[in-house]
Protein backbone atom coordinates (compact mmCIF):
# COMPACT_ATOMS: atom_id res chain seq x y z
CA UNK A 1 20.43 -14.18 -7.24
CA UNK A 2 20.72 -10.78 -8.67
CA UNK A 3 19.81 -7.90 -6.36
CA UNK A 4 19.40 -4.31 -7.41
CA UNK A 5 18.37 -1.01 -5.15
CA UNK A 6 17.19 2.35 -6.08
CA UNK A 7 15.14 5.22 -4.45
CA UNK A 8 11.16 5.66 -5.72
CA UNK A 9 7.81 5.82 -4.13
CA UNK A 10 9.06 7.79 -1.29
CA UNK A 11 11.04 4.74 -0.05
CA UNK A 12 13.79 2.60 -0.94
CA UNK A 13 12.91 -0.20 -3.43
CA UNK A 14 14.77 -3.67 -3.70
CA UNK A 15 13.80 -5.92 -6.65
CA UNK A 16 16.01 -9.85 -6.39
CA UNK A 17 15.70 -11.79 -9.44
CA UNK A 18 16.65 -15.38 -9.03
CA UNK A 19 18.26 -16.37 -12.58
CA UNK A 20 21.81 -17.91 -13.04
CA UNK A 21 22.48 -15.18 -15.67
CA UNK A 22 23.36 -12.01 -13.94
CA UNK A 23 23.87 -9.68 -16.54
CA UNK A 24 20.28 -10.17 -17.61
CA UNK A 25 18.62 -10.50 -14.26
CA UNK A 26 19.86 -6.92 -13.81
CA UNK A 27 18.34 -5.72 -17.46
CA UNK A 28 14.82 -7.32 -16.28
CA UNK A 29 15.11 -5.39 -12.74
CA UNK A 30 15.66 -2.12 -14.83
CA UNK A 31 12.61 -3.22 -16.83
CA UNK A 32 10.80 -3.35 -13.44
CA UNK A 33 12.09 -0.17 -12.17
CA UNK A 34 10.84 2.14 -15.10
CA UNK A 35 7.37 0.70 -14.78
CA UNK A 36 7.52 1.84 -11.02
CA UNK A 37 8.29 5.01 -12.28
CA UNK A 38 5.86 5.18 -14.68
CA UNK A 39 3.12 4.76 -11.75
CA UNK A 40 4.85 7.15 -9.56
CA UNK A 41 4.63 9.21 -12.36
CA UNK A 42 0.64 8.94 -12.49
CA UNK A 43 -0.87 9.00 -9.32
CA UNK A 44 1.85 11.12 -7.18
CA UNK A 45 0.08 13.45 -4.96
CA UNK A 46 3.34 15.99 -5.17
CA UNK A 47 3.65 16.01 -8.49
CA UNK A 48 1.57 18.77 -10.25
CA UNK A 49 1.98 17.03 -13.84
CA UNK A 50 0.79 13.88 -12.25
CA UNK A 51 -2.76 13.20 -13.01
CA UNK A 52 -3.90 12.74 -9.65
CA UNK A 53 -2.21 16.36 -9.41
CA UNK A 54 -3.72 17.68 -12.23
CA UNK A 55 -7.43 15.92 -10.95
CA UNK A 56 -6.21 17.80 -7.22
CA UNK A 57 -5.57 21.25 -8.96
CA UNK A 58 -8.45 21.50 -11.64
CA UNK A 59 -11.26 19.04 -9.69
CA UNK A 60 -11.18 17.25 -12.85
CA UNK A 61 -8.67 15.09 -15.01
CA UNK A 62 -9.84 13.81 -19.09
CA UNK A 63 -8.67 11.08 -20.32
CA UNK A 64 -6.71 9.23 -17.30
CA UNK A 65 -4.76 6.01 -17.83
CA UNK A 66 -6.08 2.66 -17.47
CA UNK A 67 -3.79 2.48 -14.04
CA UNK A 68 -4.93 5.41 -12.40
CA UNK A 69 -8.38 4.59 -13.33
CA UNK A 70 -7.97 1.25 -11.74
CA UNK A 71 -6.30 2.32 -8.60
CA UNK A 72 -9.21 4.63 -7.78
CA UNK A 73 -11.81 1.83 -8.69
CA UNK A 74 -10.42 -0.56 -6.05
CA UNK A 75 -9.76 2.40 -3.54
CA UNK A 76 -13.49 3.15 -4.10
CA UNK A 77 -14.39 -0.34 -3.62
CA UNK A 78 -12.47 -0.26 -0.51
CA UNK A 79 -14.22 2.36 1.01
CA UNK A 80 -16.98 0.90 0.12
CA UNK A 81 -16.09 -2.41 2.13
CA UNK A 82 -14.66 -0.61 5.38
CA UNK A 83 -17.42 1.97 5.93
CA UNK A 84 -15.33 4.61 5.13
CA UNK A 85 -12.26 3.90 7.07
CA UNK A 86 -10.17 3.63 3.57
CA UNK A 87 -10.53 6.97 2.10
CA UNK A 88 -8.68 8.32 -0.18
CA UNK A 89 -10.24 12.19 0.23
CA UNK A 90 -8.18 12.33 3.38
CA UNK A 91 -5.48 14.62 1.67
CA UNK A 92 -6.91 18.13 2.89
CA UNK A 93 -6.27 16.86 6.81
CA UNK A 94 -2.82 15.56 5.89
CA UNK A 95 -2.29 19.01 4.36
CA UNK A 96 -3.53 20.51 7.14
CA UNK A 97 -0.88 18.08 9.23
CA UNK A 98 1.72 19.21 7.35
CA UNK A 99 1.48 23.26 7.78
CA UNK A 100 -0.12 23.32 11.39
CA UNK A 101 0.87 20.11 13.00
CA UNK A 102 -1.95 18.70 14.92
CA UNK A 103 -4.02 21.51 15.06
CA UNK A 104 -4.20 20.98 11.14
CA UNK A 105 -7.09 18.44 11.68
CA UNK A 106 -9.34 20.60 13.53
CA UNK A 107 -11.76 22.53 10.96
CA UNK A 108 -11.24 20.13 8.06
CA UNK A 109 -13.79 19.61 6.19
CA UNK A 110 -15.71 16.32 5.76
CA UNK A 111 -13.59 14.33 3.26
CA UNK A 112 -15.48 11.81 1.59
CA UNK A 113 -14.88 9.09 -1.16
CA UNK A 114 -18.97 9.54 -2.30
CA UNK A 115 -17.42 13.19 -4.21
CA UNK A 116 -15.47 11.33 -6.57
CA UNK A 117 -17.11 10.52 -9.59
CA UNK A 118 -15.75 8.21 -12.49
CA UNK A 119 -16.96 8.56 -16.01
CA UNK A 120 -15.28 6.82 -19.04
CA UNK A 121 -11.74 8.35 -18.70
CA UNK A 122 -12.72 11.31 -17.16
CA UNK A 123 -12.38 11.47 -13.02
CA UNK A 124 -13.95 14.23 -11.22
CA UNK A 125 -14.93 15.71 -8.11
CA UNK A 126 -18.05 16.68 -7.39
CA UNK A 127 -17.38 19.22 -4.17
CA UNK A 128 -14.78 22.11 -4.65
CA UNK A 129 -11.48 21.79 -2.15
CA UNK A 130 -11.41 17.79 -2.50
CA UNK A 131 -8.19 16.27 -3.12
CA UNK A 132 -7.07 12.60 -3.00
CA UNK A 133 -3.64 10.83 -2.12
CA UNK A 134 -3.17 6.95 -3.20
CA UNK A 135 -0.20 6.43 -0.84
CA UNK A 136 -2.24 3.65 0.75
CA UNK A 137 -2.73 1.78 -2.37
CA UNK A 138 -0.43 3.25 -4.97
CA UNK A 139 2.45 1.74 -3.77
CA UNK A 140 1.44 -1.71 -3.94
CA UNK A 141 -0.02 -1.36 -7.00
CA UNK A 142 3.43 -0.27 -8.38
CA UNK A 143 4.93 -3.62 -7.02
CA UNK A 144 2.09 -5.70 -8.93
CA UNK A 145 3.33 -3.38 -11.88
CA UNK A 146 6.86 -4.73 -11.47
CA UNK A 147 6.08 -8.16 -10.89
CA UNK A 148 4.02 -8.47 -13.76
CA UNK A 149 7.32 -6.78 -16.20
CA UNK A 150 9.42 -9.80 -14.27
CA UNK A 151 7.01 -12.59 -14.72
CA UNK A 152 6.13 -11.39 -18.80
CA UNK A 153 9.76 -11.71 -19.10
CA UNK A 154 9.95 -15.29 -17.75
CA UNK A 155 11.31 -14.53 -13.99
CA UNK A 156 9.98 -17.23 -12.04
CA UNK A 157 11.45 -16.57 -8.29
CA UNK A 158 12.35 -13.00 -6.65
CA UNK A 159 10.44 -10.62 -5.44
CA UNK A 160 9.66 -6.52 -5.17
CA UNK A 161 9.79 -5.02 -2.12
CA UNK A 162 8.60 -1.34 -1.93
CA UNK A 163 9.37 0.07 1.86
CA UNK A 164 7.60 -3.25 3.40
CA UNK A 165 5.40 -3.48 0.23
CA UNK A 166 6.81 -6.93 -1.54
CA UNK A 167 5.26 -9.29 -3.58
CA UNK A 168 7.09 -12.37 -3.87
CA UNK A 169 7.26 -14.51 -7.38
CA UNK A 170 6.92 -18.24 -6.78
CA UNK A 171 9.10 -19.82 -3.86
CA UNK A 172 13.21 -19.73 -3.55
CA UNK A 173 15.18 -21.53 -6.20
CA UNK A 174 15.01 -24.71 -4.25
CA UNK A 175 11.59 -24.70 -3.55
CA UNK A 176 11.16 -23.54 -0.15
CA UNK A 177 8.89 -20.07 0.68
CA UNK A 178 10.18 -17.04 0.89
CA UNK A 179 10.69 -15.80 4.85
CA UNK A 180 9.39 -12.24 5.71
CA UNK A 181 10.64 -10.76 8.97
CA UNK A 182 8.48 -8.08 10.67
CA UNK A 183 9.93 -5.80 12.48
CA UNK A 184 9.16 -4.62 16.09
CA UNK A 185 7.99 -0.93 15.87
CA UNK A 186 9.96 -0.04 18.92
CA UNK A 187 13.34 -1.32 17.52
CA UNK A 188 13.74 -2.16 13.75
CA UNK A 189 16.40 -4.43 14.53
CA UNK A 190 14.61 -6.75 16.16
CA UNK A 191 12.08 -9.47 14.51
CA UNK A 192 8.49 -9.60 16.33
CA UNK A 193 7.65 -12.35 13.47
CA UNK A 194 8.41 -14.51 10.30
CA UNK A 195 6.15 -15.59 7.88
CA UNK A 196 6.58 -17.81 4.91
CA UNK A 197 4.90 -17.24 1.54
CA UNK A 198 5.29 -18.21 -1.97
CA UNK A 199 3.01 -16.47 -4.78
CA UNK A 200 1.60 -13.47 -2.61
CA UNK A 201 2.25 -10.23 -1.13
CA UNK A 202 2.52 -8.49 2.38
CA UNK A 203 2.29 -4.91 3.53
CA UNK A 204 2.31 -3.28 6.68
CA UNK A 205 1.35 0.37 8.00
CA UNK A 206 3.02 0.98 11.44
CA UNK A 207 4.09 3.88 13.23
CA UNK A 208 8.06 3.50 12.28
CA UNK A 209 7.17 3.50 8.99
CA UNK A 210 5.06 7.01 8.76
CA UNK A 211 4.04 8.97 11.36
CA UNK A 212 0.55 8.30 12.85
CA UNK A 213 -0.40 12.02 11.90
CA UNK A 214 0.02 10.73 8.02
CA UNK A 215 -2.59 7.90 8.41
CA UNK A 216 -5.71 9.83 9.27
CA UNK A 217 -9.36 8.42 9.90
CA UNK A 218 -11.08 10.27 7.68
CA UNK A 219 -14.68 9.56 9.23
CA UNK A 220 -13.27 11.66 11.77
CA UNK A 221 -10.62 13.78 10.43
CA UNK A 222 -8.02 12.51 13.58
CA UNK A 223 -5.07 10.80 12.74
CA UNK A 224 -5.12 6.87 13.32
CA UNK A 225 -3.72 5.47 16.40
CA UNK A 226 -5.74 2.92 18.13
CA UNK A 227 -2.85 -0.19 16.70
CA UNK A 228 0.93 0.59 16.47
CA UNK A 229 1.49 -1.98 13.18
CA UNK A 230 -1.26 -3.88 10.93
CA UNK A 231 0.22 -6.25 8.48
CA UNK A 232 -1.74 -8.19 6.03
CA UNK A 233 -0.77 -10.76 3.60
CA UNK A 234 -2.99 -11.10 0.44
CA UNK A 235 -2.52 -12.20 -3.17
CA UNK A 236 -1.45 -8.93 -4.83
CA UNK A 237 0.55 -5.70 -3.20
CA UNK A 238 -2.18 -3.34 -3.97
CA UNK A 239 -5.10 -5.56 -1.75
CA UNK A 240 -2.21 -6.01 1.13
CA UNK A 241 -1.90 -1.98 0.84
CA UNK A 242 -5.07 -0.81 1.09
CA UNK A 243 -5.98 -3.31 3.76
CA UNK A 244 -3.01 -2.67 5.82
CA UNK A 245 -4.06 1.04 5.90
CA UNK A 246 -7.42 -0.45 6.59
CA UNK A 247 -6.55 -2.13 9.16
CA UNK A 248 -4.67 0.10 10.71
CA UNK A 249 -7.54 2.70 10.64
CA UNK A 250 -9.99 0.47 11.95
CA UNK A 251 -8.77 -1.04 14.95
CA UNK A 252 -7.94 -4.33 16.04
CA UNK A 253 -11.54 -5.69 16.26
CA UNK A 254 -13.14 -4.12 13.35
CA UNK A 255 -10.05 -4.66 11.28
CA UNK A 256 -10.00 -8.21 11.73
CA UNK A 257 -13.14 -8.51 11.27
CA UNK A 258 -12.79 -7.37 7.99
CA UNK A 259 -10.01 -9.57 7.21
CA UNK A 260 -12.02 -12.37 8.49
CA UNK A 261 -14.69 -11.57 6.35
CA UNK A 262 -13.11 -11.67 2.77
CA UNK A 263 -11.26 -14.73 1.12
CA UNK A 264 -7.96 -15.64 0.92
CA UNK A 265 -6.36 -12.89 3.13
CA UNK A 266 -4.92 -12.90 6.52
CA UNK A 267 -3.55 -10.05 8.93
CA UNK A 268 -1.59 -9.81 12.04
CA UNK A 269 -2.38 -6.31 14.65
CA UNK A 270 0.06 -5.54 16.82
CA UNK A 271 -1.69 -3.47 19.49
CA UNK A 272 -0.66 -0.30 21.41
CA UNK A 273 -0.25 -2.65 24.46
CA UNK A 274 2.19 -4.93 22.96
CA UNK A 275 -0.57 -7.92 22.23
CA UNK A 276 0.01 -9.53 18.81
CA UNK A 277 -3.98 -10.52 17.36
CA UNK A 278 -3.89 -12.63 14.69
CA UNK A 279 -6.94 -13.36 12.44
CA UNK A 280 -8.04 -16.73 11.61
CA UNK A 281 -6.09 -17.51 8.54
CA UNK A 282 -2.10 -16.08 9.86
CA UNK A 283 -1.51 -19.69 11.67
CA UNK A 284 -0.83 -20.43 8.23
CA UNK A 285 1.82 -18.28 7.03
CA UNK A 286 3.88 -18.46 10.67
CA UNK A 287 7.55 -20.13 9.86
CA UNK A 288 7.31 -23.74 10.88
């Protein structure tokens, strides 16, 4: 088992290939790596020659990739399926955040996923000052990126693991599910739960991992902080993002609701009172 580790994404990103033949297990990983980059590359928010940077700057970006296009058709369905809670358009109040702390959400103005308007190749928005940020979905997209570069190149067990973003290929080399640990917000050291899962993907949004001022409810323009961690476990990274963040946003009732509503998904809430709420389908994934 071949294990390599670099910076990217804003986190630190692991990628374990399973294959008897180091030497090329670490090739493949640096395979895997350069198409994280390449996302990072497309849809960072802090990156002016990015093209969600260039879409941020101008209010309009021709001919955008295939990737960036898709990212911001699922993030639109997404809103779409929580109401508004998943919004991309939230990048003015984390702006405002960032300079004036929490004062920076007062006086924002309404952000709203109904400005952005996709035609052919061209994105565009259709109310001056909009701005978006895909650092709730981005990221797991990137890992389904990587994951697909491992499996095209005949990895069959290992997994990508983006800051609590992994997607796991197939089972362990002797046929037994990968283990996730989940960590207790209050102390990173310490395990609240395990969960075992071959073919599939987890991600969490918690307070250790950002701050709650950098997960804001756009519906209201407040930052989130009704749950201290939502993790969700779905077939690909980019669904277990955005519905983390979802989640998160939402609430414990309303969020799994959500995840009780939609196929083959399944989320555990830790609450701000130290309950643990699982939704219907988690008794499945908890280690035996």
């Amino acid at each position: 088992m071949t294990q390599r580790t670099k910076l990217g994404l804003g986190t630190i990103i692991r990628i374990v290939v399973d294959r008897s033949d180091s030497e090329q297990a670490t090739d493949l990983s640096e395979l895997a790596f350069v198409g994280i980059n390449r996302i990072e590359a497309l849809m960072s928010a802090y990156r002016a020659d990015s093209e969600v940077g260039i879409l941020n700057q101008q209010g309009f970006c021709e001919n955008v990739s295939n990737d960036t296009r898709e990212v911001i058709e699922k993030a639109l369905h997404y809103w779409k399926v929580t109401g508004g809670a998943f919004d991309i358009t939230a990048l003015p109040a984390l702006k405002g955040v960032a300079e004036q702390g929490s004062d920076g959400l007062r006086n924002v103005g309404r952000a709203g996923s109904q400005d952005i308007v996709i035609k052919g190749k061209e994105v565009r928005f259709r109310k001056e000052g909009l701005g978006i940020n895909l650092g709730g979905i981005a990221k797991g997209y990137a890992v389904d990126a990587a994951v697909a570069i491992l499996r095209e190149n005949g990895v069959e067990s290992g997994f990508v693991d983006a800051g609590g973003d992994i997607r796991v290929i197939g089972s362990r080399s002797d046929g037994s599910p990968w283990r996730i640990g989940l960590a207790d917000p209050k102390s990173a050291r310490r395990m609240t739960s395990v969960i075992e899962i071959a073919d599939a993907a987890v991600a969490t949004s918690a307070t250790y991992r950002r701050g709650t001022a950098d997960i804001i409810d756009a519906r209201s323009g407040k930052a989130a902080d009704s749950v201290m961690r939502a993790t969700v476990v779905a077939h690909t990274a980019m669904d277990a993002d955005a519905l983390a963040t979802s989640v998160y946003v939402l609430g414990i009732d309303d969020g799994i609701g959500l995840i009780d509503s939609l196929d083959d998904v399944a989320a555990l809430v830790l609450s701000r009172d130290g309950r643990l709420v699982e939704s219907r389908r988690w008794g499945e994934l908890r280690e035996s």
